[in-house]
C-alpha atoms as a PDB file:
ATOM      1  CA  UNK A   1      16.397 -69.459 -34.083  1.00  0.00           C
ATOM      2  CA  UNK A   2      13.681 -70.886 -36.111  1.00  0.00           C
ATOM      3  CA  UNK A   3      12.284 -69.034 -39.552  1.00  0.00           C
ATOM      4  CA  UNK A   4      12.920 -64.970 -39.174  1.00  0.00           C
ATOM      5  CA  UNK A   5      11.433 -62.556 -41.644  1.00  0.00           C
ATOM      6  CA  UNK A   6      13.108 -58.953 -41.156  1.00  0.00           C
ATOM      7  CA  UNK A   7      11.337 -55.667 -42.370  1.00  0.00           C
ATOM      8  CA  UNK A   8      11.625 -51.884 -42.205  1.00  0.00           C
ATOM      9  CA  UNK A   9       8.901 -49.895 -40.462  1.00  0.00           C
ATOM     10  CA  UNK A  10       8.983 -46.627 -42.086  1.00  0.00           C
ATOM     11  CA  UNK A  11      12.931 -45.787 -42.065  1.00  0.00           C
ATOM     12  CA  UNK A  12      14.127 -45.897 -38.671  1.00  0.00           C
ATOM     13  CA  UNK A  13      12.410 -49.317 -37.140  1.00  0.00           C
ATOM     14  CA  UNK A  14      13.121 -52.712 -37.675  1.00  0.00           C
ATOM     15  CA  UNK A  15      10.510 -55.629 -37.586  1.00  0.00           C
ATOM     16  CA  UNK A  16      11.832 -58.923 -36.368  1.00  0.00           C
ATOM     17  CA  UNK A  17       9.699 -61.810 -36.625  1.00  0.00           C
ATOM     18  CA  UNK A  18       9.912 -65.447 -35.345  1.00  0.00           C
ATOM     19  CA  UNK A  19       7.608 -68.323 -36.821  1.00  0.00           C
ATOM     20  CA  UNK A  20       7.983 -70.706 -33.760  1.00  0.00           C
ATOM     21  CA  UNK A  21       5.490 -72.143 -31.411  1.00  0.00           C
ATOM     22  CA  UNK A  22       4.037 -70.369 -28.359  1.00  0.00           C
ATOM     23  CA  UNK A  23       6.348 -72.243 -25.975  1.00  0.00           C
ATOM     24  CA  UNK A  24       8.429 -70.040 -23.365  1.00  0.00           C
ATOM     25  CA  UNK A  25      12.364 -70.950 -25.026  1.00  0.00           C
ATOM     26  CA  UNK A  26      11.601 -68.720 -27.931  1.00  0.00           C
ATOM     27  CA  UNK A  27      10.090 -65.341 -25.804  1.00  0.00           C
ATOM     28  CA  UNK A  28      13.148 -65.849 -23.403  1.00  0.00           C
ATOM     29  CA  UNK A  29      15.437 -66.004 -26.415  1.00  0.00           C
ATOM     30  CA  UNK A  30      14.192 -62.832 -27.778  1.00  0.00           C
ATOM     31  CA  UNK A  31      13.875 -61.204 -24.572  1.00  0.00           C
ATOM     32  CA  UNK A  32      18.110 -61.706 -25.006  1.00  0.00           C
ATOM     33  CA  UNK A  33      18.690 -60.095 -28.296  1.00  0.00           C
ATOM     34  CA  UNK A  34      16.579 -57.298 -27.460  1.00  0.00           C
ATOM     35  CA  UNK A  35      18.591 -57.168 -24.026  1.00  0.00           C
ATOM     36  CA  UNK A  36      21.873 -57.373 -26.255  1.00  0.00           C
ATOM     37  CA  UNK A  37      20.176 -54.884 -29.246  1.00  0.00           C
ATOM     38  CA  UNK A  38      19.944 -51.781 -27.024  1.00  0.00           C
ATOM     39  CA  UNK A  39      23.990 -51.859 -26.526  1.00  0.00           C
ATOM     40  CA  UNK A  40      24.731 -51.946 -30.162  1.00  0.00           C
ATOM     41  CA  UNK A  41      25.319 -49.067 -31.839  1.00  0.00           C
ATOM     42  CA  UNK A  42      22.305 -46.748 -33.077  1.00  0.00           C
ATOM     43  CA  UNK A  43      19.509 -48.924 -31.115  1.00  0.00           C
ATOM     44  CA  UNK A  44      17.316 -46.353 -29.620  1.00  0.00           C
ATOM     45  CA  UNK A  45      15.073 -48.992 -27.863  1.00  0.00           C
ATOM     46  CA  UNK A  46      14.076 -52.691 -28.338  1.00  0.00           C
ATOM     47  CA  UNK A  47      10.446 -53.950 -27.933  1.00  0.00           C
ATOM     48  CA  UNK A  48       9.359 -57.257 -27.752  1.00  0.00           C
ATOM     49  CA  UNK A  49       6.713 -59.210 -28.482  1.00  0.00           C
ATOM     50  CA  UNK A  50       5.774 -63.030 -28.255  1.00  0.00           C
ATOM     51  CA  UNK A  51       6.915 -63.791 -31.376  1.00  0.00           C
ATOM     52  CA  UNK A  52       9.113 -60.645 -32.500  1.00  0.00           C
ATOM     53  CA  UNK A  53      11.389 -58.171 -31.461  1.00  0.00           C
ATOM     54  CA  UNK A  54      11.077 -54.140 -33.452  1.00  0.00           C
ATOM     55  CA  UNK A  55      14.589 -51.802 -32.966  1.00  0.00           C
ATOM     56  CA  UNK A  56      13.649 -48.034 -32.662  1.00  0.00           C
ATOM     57  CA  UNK A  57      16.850 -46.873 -34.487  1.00  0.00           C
ATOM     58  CA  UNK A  58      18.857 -43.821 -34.255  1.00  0.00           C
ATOM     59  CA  UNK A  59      19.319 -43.452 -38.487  1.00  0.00           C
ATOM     60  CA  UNK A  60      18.758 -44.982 -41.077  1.00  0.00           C
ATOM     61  CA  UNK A  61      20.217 -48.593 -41.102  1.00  0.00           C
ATOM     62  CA  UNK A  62      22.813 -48.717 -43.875  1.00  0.00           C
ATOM     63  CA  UNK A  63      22.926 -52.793 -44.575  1.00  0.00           C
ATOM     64  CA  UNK A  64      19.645 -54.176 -43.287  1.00  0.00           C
ATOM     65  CA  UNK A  65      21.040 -58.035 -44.203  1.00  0.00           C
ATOM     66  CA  UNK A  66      23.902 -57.266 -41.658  1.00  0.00           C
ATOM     67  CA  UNK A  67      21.305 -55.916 -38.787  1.00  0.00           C
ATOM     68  CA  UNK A  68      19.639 -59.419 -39.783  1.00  0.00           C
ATOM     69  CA  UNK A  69      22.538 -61.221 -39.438  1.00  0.00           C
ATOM     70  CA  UNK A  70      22.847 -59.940 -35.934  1.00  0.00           C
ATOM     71  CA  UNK A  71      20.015 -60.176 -34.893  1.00  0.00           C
ATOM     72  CA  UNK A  72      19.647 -64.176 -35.885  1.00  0.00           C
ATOM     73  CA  UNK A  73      23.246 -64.874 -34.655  1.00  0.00           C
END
């Protein structure tokens, strides 16, 4: 992916977002880690956007530079 910023919503949502251009490779790729996100572990839901992807989570996250990891993999 291109430049990703990663932040908490309250304590239980995750913010993805992409700084791309509006061209249809970079919805479709998110559209797959969100696919991919509601298998892992503690994902209560994945919502996506245009540019950005927010995890509902089940707790807390514990190591939010891991989720990011992930999630940029």
């Amino acid at each position: 992916m291109v430049d990703t910023r990663t932040s908490l919503i309250g304590s239980r949502a995750v913010l993805l977002l992409v700084d791309c251009p509006f061209d249809l490779a970079y919805p479709e790729r998110i559209w797959a880690v969100a696919e991919a996100a509601v298998c892992w572990d503690d994902v209560r839901e994945a919502v996506t956007g245009m540019t950005n992807l927010t995890l509902l989570l089940d707790q807390v996250p514990s190591d939010l530079d891991a989720l990011t990891a992930q999630l940029t993999e």
